[in-house]
PDB file of N, CA and C in Angstrom:
ATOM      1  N   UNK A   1      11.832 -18.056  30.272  1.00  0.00           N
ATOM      2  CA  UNK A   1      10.733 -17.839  29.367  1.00  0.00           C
ATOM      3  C   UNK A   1      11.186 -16.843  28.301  1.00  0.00           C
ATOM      4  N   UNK A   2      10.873 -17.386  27.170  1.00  0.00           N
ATOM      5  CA  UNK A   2      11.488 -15.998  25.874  1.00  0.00           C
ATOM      6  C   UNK A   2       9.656 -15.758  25.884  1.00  0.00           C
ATOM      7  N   UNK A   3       9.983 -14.004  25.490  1.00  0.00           N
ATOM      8  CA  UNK A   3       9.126 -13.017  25.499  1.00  0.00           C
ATOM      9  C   UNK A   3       9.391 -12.862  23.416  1.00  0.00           C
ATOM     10  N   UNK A   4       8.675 -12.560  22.734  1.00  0.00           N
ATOM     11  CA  UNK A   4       8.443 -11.803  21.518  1.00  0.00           C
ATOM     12  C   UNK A   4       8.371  -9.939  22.220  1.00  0.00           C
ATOM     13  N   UNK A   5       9.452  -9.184  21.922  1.00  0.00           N
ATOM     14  CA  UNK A   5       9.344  -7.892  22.559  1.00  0.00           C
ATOM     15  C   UNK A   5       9.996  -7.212  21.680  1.00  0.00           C
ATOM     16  N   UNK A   6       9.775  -6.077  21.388  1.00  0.00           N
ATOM     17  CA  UNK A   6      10.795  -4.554  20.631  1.00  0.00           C
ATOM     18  C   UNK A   6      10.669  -3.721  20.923  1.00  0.00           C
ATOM     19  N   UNK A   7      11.433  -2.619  20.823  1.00  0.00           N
ATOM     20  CA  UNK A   7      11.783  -1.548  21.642  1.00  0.00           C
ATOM     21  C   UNK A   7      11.921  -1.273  22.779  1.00  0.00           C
ATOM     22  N   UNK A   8      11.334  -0.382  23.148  1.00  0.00           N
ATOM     23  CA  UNK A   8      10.999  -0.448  24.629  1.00  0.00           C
ATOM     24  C   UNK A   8      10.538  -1.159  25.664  1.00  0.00           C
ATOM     25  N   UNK A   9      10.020  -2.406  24.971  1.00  0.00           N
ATOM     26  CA  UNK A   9       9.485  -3.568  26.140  1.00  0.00           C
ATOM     27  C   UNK A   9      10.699  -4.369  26.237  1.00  0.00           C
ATOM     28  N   UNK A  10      11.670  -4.534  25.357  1.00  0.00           N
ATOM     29  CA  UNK A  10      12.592  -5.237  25.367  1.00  0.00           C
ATOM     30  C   UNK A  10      13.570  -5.127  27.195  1.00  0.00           C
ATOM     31  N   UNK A  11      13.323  -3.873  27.403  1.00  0.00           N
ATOM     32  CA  UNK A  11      13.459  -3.891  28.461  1.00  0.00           C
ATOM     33  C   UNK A  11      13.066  -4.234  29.896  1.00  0.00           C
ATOM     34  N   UNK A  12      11.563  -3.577  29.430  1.00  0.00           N
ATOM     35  CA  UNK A  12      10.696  -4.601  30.485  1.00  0.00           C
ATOM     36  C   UNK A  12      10.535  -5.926  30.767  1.00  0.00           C
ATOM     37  N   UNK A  13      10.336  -6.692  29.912  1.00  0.00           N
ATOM     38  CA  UNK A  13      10.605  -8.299  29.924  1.00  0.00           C
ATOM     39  C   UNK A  13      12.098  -8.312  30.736  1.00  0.00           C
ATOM     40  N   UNK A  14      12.909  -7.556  29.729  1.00  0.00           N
ATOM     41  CA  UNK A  14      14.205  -8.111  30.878  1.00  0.00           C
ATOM     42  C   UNK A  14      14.412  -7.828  32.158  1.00  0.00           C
ATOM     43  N   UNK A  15      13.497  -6.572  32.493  1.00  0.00           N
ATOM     44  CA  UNK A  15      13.786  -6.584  34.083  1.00  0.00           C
ATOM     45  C   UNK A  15      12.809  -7.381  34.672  1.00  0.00           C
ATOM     46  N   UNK A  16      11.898  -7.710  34.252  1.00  0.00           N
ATOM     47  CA  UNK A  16      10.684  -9.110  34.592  1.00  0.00           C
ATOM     48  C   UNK A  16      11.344 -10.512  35.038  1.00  0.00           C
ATOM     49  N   UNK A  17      13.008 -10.643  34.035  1.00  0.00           N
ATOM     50  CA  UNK A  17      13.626 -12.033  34.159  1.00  0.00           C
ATOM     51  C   UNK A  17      13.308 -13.155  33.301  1.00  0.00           C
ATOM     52  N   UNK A  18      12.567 -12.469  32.148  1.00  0.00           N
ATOM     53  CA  UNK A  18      12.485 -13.020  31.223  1.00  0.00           C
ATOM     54  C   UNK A  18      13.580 -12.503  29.537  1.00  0.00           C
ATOM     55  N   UNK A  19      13.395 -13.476  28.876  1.00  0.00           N
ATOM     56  CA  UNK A  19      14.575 -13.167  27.351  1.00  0.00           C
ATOM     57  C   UNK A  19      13.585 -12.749  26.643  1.00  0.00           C
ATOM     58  N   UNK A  20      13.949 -11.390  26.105  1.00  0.00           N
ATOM     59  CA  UNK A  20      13.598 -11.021  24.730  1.00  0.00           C
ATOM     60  C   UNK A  20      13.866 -11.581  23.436  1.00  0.00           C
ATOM     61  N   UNK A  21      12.997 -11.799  22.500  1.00  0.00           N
ATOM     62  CA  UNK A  21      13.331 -11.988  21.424  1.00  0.00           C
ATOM     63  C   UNK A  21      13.078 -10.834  20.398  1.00  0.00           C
ATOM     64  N   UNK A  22      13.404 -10.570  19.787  1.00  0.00           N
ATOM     65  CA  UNK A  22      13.068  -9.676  18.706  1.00  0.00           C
ATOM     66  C   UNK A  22      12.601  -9.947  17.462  1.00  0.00           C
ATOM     67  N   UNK A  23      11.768  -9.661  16.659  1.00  0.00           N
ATOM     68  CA  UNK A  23      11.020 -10.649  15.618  1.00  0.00           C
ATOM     69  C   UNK A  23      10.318  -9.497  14.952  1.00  0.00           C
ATOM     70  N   UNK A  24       9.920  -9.685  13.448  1.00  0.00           N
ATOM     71  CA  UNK A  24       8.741  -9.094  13.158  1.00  0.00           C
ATOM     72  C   UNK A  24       7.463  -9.541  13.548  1.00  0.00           C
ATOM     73  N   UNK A  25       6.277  -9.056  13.587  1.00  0.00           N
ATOM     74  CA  UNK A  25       5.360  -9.023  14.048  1.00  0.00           C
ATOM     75  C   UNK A  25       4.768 -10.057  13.278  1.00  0.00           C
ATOM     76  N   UNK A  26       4.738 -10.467  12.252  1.00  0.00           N
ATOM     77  CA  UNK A  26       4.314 -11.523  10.853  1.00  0.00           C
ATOM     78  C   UNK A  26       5.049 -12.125  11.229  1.00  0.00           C
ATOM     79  N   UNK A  27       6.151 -12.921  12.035  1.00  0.00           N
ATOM     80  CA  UNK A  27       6.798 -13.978  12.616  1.00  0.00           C
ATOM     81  C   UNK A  27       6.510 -14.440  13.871  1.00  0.00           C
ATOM     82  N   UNK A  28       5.445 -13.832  14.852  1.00  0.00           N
ATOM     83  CA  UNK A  28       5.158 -13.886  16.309  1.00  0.00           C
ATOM     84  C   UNK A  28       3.940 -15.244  15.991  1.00  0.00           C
ATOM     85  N   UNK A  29       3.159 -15.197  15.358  1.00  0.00           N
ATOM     86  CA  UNK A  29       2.365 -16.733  15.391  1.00  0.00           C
ATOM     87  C   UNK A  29       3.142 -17.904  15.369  1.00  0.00           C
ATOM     88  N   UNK A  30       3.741 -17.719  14.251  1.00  0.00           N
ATOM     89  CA  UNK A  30       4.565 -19.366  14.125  1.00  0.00           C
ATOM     90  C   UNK A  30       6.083 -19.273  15.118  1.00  0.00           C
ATOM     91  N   UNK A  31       6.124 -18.771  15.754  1.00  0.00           N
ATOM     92  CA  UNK A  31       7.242 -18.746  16.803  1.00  0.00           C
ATOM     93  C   UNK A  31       6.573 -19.019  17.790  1.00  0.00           C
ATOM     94  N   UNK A  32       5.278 -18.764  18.461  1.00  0.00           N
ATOM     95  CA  UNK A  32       4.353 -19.123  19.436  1.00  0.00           C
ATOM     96  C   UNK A  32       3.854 -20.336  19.072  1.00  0.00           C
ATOM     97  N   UNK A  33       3.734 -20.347  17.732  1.00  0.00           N
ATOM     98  CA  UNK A  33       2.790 -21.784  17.361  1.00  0.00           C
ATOM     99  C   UNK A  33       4.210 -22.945  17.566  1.00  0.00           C
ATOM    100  N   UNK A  34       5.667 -22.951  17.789  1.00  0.00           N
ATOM    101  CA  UNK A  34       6.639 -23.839  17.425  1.00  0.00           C
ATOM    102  C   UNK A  34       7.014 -23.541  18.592  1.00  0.00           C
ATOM    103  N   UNK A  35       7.091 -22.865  19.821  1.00  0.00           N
ATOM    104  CA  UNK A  35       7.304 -22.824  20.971  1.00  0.00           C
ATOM    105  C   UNK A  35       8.567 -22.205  21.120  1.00  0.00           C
ATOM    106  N   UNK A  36       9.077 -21.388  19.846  1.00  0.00           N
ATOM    107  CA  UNK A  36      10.465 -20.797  20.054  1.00  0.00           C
ATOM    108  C   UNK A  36      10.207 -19.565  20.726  1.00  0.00           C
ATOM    109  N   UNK A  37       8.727 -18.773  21.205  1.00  0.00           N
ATOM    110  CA  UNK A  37       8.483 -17.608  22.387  1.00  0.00           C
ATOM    111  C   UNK A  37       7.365 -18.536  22.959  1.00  0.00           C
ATOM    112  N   UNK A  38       7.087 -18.096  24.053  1.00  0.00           N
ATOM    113  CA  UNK A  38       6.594 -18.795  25.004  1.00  0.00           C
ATOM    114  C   UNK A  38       5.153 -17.513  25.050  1.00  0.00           C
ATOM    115  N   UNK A  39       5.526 -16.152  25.352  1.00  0.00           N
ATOM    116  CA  UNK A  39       4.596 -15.064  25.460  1.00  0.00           C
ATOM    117  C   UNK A  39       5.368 -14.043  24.147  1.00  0.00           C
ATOM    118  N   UNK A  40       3.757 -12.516  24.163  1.00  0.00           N
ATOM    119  CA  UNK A  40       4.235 -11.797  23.540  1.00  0.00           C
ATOM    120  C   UNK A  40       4.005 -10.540  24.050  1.00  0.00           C
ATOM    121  N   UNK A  41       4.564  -9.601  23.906  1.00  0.00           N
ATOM    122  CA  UNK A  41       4.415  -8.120  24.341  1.00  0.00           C
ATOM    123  C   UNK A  41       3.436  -7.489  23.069  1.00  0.00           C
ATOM    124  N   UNK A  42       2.177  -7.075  23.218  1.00  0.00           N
ATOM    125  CA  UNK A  42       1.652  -6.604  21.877  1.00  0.00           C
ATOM    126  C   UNK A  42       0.518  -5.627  22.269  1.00  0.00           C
ATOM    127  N   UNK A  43       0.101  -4.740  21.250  1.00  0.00           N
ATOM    128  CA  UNK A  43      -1.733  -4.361  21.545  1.00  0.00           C
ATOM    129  C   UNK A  43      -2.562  -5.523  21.638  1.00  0.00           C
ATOM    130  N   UNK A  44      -3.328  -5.157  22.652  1.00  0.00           N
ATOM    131  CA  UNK A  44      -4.605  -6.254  22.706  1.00  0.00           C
ATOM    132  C   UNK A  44      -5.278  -6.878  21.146  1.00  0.00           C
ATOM    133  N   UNK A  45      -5.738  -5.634  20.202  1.00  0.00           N
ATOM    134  CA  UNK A  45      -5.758  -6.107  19.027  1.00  0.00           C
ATOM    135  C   UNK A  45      -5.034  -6.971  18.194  1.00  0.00           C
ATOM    136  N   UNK A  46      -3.866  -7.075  18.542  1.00  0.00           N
ATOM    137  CA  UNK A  46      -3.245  -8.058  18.026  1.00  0.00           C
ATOM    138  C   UNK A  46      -3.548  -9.777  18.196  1.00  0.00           C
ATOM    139  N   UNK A  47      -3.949  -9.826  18.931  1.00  0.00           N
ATOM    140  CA  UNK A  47      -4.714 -10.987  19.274  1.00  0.00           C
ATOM    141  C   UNK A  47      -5.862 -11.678  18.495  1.00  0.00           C
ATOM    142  N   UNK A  48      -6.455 -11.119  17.871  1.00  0.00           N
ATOM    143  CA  UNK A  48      -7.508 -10.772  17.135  1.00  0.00           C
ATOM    144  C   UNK A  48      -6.653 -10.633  15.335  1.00  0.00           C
ATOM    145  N   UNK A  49      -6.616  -9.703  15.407  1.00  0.00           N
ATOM    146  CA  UNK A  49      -6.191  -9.213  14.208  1.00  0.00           C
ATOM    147  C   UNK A  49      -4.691 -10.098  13.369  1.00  0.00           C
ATOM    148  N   UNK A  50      -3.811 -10.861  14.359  1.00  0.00           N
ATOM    149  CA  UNK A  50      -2.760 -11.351  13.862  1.00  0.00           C
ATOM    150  C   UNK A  50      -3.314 -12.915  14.644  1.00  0.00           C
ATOM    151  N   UNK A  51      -4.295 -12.844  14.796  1.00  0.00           N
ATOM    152  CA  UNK A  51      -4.427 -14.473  15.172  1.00  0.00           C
ATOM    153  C   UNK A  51      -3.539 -14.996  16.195  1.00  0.00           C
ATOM    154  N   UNK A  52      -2.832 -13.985  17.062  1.00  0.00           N
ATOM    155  CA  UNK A  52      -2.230 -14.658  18.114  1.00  0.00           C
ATOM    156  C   UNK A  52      -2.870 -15.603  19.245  1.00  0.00           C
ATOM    157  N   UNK A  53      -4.063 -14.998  19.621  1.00  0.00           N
ATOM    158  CA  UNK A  53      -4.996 -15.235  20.648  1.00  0.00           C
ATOM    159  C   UNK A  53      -5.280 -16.894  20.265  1.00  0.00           C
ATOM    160  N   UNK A  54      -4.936 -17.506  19.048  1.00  0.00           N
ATOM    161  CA  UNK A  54      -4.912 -19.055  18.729  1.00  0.00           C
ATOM    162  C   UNK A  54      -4.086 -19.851  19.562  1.00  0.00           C
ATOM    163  N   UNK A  55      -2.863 -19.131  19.732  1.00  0.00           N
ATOM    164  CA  UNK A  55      -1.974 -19.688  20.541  1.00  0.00           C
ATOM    165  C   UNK A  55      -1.221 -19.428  21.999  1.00  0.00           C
ATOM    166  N   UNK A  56      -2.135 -18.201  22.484  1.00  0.00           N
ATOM    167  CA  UNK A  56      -2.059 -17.784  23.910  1.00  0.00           C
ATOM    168  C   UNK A  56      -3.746 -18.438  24.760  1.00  0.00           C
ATOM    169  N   UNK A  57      -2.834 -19.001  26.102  1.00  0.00           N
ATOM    170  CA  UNK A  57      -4.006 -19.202  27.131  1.00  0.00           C
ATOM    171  C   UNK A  57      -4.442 -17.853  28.068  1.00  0.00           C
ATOM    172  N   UNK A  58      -3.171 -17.300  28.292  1.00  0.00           N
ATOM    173  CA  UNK A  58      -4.034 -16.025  29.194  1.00  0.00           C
ATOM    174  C   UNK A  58      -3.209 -14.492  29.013  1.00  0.00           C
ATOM    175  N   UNK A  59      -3.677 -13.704  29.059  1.00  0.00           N
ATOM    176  CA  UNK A  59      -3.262 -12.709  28.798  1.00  0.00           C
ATOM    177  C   UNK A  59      -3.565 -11.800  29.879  1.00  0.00           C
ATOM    178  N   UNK A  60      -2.236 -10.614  29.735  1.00  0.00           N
ATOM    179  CA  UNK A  60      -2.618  -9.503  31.100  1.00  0.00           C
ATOM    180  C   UNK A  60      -2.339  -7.905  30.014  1.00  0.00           C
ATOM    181  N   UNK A  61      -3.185  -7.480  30.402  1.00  0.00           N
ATOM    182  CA  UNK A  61      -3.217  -6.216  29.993  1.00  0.00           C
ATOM    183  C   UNK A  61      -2.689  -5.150  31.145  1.00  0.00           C
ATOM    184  N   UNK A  62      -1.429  -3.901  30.847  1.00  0.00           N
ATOM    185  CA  UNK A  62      -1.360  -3.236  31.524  1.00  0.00           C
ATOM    186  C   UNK A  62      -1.121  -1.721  30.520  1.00  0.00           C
ATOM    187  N   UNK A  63      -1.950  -0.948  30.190  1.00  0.00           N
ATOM    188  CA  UNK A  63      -2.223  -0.277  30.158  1.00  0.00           C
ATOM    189  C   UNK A  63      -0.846   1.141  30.118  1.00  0.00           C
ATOM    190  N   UNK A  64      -0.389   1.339  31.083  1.00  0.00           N
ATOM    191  CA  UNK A  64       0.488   2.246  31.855  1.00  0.00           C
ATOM    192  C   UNK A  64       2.136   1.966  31.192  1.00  0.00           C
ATOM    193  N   UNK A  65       2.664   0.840  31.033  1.00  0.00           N
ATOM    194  CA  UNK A  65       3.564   0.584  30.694  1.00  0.00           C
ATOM    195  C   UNK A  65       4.491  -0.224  30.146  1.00  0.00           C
ATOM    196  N   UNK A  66       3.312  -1.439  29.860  1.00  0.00           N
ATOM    197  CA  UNK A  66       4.245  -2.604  28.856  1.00  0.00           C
ATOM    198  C   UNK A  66       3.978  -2.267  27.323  1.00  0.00           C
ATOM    199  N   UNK A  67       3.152  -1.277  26.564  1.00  0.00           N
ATOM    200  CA  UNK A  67       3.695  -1.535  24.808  1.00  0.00           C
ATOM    201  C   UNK A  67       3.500   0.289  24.785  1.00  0.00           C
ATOM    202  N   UNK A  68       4.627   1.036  24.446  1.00  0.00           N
ATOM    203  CA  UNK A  68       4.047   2.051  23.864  1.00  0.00           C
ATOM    204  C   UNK A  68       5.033   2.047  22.745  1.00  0.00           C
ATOM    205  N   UNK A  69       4.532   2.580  21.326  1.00  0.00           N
ATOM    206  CA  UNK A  69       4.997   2.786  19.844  1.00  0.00           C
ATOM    207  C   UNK A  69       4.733   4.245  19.353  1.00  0.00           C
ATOM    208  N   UNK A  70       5.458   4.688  18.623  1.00  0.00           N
ATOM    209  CA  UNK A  70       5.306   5.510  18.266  1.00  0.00           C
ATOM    210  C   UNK A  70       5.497   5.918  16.392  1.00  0.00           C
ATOM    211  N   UNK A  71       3.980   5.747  16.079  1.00  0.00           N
ATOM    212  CA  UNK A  71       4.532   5.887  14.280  1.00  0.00           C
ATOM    213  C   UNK A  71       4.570   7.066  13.476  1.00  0.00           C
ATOM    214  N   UNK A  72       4.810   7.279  12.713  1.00  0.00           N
ATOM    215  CA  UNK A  72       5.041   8.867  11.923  1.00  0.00           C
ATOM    216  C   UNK A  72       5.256   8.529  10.493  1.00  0.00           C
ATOM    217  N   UNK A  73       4.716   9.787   9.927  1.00  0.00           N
ATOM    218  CA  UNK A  73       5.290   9.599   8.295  1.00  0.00           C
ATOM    219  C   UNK A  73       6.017  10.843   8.201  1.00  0.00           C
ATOM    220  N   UNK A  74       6.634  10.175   7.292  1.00  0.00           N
ATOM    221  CA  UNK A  74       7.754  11.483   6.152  1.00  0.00           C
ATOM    222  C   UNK A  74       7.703  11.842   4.913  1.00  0.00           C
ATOM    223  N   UNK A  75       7.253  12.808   4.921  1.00  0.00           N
ATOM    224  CA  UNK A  75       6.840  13.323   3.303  1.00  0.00           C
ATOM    225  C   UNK A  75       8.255  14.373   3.101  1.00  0.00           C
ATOM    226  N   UNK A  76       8.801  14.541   1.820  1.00  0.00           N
ATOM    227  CA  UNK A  76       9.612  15.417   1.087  1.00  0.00           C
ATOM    228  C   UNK A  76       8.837  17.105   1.270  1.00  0.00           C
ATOM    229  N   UNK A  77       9.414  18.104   1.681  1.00  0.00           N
ATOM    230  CA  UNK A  77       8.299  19.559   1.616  1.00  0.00           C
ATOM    231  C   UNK A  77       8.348  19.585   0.287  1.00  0.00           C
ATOM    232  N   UNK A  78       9.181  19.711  -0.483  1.00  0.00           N
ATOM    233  CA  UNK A  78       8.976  19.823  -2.105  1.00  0.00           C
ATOM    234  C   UNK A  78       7.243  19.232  -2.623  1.00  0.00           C
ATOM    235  N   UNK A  79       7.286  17.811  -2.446  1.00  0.00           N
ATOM    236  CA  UNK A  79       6.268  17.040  -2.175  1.00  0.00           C
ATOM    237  C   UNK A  79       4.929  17.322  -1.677  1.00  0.00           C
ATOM    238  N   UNK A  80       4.736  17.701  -0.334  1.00  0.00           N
ATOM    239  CA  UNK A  80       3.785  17.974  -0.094  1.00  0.00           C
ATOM    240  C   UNK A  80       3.070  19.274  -0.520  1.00  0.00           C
ATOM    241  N   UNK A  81       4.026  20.322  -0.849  1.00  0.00           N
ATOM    242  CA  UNK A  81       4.237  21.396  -1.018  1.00  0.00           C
ATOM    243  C   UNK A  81       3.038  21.266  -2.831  1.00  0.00           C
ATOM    244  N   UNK A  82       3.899  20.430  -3.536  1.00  0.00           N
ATOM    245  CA  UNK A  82       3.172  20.982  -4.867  1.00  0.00           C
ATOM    246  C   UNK A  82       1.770  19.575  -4.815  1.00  0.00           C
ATOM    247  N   UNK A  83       1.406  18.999  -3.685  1.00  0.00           N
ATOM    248  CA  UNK A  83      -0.072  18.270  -3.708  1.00  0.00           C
ATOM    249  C   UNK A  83      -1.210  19.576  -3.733  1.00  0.00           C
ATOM    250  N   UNK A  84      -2.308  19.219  -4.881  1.00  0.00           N
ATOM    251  CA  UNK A  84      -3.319  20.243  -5.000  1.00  0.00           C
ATOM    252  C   UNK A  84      -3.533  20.469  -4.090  1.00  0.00           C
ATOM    253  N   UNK A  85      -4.628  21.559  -3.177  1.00  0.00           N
ATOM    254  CA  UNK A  85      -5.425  21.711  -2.066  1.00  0.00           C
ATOM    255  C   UNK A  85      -6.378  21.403  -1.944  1.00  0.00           C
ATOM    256  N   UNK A  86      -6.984  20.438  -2.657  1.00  0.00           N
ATOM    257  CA  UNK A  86      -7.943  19.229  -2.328  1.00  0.00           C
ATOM    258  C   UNK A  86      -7.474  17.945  -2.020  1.00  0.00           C
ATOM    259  N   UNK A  87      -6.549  17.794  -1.908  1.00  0.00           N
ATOM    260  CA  UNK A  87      -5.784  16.614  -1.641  1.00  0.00           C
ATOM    261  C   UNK A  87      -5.542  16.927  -0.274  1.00  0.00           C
TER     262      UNK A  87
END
């Protein structure tokens, strides 16, 4: 079974015994919809929000340890430094 997975799930799927694929996230419908992943590793929202849930029958939610991400921004200090203080 190929999995749609990145980062850190990439691992999990593989110790599951399933293949990772790696993909952008705007490529996970029509790879599900053409049968080149079979499942996906994602937030529940994604289902919803990227229209996956069109092309999945069942889904398992675990909470504890199949998706964690981590996002951040980077601003220049110069940058933030001369934004007014109402900003």
């Amino acid at each position: 079974m190929k999995i749609r997975a990145t980062g850190t799930t990439v691992k999990i799927v593989s110790a599951l015994g399933t293949a990772p694929v790696e993909m952008p996230m705007g490529d996970s419908y029509d790879a599900l919809s053409r049968g080149v992943t079979q499942g996906i590793v994602c937030p529940t929202e994604s289902l919803q929000g990227w229209k996956l849930g069109e092309g999945i029958k069942y889904s398992t939610q675990d909470y504890c340890s199949a998706y964690s991400v981590t996002f951040f921004v980077v601003m220049n200090m110069d940058r933030w430094n001369s934004l007014p203080a109402d900003a």
